[in-house]
N, C-alpha and C. Protein backbone atom coordinates (compact mmCIF):
# COMPACT_ATOMS: atom_id res chain seq x y z
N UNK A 1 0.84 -1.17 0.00
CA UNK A 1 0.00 0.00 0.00
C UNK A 1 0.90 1.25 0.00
N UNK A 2 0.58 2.22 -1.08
CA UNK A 2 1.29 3.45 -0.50
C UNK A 2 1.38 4.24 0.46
N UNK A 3 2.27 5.21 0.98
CA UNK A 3 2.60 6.04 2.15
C UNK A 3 1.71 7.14 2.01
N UNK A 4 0.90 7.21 3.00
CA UNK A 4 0.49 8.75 3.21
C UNK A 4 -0.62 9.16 1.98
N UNK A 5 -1.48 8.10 1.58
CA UNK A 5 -2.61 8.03 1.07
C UNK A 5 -3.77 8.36 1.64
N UNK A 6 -3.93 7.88 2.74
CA UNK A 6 -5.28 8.22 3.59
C UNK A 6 -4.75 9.94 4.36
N UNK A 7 -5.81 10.48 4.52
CA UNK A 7 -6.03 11.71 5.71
C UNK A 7 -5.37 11.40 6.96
N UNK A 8 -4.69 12.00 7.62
CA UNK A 8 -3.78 11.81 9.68
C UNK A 8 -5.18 11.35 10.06
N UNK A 9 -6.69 11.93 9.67
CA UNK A 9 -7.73 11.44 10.65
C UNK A 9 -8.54 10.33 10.44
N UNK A 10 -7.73 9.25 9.77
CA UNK A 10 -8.32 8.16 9.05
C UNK A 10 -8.23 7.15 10.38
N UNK A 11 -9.25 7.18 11.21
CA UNK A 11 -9.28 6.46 12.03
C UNK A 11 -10.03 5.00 12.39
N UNK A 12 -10.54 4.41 13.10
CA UNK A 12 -11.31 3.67 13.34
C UNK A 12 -12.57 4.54 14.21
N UNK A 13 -13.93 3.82 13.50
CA UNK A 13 -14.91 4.73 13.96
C UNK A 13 -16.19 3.86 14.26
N UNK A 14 -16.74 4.20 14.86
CA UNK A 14 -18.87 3.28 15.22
C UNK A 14 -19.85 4.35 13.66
N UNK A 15 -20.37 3.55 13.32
CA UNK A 15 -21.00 3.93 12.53
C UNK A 15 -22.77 3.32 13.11
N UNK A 16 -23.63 4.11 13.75
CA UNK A 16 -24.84 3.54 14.18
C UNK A 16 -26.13 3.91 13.48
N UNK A 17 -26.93 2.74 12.89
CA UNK A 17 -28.07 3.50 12.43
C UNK A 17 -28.96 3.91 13.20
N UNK A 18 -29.54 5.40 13.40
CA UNK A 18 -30.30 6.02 14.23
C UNK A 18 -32.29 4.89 14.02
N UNK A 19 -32.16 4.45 12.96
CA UNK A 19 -33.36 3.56 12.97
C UNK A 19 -33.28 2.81 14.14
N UNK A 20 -31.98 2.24 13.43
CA UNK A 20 -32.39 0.54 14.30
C UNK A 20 -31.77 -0.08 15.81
N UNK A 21 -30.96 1.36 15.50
CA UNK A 21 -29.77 1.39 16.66
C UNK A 21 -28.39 0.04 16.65
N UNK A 22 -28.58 0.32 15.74
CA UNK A 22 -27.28 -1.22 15.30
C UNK A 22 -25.88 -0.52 14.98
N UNK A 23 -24.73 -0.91 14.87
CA UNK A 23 -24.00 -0.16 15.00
C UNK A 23 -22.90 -1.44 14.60
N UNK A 24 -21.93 -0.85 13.47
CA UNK A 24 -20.86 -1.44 13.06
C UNK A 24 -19.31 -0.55 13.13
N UNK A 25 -18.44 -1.38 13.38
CA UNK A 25 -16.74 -0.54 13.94
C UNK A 25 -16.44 -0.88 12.16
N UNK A 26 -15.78 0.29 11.48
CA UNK A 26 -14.93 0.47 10.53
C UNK A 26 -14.35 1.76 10.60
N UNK A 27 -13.26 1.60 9.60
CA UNK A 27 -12.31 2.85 9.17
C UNK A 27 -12.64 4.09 8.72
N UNK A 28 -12.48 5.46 9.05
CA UNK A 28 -13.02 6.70 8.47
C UNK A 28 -12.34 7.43 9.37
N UNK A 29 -12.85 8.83 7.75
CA UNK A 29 -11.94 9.69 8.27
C UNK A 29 -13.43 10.98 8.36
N UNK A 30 -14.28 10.44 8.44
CA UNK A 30 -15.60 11.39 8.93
C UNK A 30 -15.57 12.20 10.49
N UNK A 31 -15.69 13.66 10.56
CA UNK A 31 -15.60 14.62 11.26
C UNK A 31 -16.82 14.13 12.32
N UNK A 32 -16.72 13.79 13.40
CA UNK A 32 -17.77 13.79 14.79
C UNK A 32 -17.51 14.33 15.89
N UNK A 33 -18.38 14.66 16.94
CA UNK A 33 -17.88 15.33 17.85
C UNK A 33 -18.24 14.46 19.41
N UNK A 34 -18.95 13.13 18.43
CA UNK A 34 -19.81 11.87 19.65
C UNK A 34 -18.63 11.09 19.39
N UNK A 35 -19.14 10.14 20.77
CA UNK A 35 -18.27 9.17 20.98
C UNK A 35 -18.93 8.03 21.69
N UNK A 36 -18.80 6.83 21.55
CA UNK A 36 -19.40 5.49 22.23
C UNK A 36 -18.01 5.09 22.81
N UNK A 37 -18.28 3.90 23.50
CA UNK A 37 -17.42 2.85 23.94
C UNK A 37 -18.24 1.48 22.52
N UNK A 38 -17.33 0.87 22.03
CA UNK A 38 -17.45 -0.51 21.76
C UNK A 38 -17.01 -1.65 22.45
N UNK A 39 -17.61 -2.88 22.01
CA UNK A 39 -17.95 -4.03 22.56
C UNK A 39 -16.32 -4.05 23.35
N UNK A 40 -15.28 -3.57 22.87
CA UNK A 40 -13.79 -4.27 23.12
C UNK A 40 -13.66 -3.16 24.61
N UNK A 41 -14.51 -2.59 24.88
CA UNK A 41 -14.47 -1.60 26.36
C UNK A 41 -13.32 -0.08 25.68
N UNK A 42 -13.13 0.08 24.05
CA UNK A 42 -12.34 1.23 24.17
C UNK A 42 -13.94 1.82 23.63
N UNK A 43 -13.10 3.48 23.46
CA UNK A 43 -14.06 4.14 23.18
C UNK A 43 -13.41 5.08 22.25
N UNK A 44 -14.62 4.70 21.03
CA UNK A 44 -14.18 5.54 19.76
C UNK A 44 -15.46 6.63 19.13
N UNK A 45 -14.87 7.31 18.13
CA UNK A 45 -15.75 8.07 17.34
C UNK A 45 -17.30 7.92 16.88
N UNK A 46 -18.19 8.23 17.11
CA UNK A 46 -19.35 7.88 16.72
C UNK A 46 -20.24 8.36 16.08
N UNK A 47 -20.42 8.40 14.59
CA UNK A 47 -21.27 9.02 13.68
C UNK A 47 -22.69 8.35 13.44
N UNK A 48 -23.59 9.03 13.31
CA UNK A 48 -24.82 8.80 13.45
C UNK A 48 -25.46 8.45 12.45
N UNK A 49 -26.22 7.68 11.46
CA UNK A 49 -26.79 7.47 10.51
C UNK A 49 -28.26 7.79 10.24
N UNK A 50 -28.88 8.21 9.00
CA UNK A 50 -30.10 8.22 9.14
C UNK A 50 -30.75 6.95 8.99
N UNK A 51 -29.77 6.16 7.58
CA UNK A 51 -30.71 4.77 7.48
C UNK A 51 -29.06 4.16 6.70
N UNK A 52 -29.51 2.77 7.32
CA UNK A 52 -27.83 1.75 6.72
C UNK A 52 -28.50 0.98 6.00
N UNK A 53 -27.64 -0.40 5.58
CA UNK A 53 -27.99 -1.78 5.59
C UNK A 53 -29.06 -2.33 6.44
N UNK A 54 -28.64 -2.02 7.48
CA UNK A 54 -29.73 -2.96 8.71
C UNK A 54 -31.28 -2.11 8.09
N UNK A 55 -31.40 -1.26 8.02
CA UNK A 55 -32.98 -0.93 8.08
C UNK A 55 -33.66 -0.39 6.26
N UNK A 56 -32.42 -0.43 5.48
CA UNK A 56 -32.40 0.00 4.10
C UNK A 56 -33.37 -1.06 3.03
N UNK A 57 -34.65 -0.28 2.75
CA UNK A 57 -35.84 -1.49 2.33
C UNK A 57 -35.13 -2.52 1.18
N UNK A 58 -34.19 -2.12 0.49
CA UNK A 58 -33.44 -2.87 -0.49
C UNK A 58 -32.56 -4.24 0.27
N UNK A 59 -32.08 -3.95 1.44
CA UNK A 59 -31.47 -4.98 1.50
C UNK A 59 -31.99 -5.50 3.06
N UNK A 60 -33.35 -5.62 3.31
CA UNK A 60 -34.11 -5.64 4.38
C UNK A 60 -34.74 -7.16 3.42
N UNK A 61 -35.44 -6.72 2.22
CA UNK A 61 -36.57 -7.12 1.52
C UNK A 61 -37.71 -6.72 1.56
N UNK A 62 -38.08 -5.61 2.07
CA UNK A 62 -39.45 -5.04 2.58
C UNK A 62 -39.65 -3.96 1.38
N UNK A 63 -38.57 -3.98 0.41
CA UNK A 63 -39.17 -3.03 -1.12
C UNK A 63 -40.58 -3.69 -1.25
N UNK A 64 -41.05 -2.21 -1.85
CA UNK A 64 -41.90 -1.54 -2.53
C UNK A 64 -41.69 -1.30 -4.11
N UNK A 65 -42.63 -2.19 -4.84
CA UNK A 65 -42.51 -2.40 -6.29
C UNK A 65 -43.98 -1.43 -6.33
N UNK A 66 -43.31 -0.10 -7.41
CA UNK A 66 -44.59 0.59 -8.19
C UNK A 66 -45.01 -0.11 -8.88
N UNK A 67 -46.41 0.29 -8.96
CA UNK A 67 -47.25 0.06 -10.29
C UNK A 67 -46.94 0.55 -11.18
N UNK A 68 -45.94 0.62 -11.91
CA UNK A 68 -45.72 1.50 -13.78
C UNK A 68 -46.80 1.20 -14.37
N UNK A 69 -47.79 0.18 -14.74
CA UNK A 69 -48.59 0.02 -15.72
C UNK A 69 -49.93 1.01 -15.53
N UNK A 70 -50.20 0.29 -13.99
CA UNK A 70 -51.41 1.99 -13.61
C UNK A 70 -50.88 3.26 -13.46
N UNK A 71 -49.97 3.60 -13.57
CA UNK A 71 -49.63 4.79 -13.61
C UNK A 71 -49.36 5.51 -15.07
N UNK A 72 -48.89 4.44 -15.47
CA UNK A 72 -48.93 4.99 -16.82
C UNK A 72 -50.17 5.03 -18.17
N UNK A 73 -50.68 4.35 -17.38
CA UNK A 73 -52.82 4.26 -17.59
C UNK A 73 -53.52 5.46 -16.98
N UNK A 74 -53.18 5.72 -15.73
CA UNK A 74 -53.88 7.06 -15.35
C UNK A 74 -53.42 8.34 -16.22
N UNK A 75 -52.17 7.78 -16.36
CA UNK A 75 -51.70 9.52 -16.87
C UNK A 75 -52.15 9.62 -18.15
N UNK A 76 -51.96 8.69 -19.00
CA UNK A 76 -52.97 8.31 -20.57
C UNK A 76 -54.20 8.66 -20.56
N UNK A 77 -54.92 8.46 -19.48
CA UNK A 77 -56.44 9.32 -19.20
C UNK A 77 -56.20 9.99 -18.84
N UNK A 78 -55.69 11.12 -18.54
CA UNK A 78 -55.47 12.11 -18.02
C UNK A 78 -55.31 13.26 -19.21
N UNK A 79 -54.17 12.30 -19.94
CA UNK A 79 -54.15 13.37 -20.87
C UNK A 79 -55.27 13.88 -21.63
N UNK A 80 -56.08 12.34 -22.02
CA UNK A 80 -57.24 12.09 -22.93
C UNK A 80 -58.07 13.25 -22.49
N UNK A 81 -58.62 13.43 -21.48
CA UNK A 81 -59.69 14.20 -20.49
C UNK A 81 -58.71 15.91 -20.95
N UNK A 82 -57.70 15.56 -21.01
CA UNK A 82 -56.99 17.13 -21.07
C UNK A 82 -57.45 17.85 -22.34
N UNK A 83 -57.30 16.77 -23.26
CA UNK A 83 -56.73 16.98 -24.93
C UNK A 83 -58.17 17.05 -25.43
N UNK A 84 -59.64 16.37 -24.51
CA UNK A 84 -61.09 16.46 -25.09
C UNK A 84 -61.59 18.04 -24.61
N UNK A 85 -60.80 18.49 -23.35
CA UNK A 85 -61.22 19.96 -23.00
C UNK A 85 -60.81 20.91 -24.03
N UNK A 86 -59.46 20.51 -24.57
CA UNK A 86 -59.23 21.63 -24.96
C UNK A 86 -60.22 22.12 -26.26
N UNK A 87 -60.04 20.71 -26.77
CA UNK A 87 -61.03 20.40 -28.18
C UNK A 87 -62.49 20.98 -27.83
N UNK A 88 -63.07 20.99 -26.92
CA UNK A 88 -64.53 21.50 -26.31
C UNK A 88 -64.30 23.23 -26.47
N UNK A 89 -63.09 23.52 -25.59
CA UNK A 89 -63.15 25.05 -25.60
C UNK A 89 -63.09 25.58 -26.64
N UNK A 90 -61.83 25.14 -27.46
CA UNK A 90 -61.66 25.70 -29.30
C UNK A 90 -63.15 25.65 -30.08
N UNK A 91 -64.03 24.35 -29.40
CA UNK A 91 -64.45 24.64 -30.74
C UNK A 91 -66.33 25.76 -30.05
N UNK A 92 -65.96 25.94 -28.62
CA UNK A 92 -66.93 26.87 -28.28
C UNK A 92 -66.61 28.57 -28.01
N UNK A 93 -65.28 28.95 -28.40
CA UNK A 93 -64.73 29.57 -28.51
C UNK A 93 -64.79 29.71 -30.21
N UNK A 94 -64.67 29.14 -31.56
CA UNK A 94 -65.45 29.35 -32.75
C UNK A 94 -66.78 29.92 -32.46
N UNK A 95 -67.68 29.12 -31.93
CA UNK A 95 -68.79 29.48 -32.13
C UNK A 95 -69.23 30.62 -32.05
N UNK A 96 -68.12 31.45 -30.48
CA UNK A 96 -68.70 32.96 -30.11
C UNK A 96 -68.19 33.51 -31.08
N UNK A 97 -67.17 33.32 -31.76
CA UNK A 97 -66.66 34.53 -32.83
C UNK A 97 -67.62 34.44 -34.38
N UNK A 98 -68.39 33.42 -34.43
CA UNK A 98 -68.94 33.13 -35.91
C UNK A 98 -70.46 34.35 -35.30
């Protein structure tokens, strides 16, 4: 490995997800001003997560598959209903000018 690649603050750090409260020790050089003790009784850096692995619906399995087909059916009527107004106004908008 080369010399003097990483940041002086490339330390060992707790990384905890604020969901689930789970918490894994790896390497970083992320700015905190918290601190835990880990399992080994030292006590290191501790950055806070909004959402990890542990609670992340992708690798949970608890995704959520859209409907593309109804959605792309509503919006097709949608337009339809758009594109028959306009056709209504143009052609009652003729009429007042004839």
């Amino acid at each position: 490995m080369k010399a003097d690649t990483h940041p002086k603050s490339y330390r060992p750090m707790i990384f905890r997800d604020s969901a689930s409260g789970q918490s894994f020790l790896t390497k970083s050089c992320a700015s905190t001003p918290l601190t835990a003790t880990w399992e080994d009784g030292k006590e290191y850096p501790l950055y806070l997560m909004g959402i990890s692995g542990f609670t992340h619906p992708f690798y949970t399995g608890q995704q959520k598959f859209v409907d593309t087909a109804g959605r792309v059916d509503k919006f097709q009527q949608r337009q339809a209903r758009t594109a028959e107004m306009q056709a209504a106004k143009a052609a009652t908008s003729k009429k007042k000018k004839a």
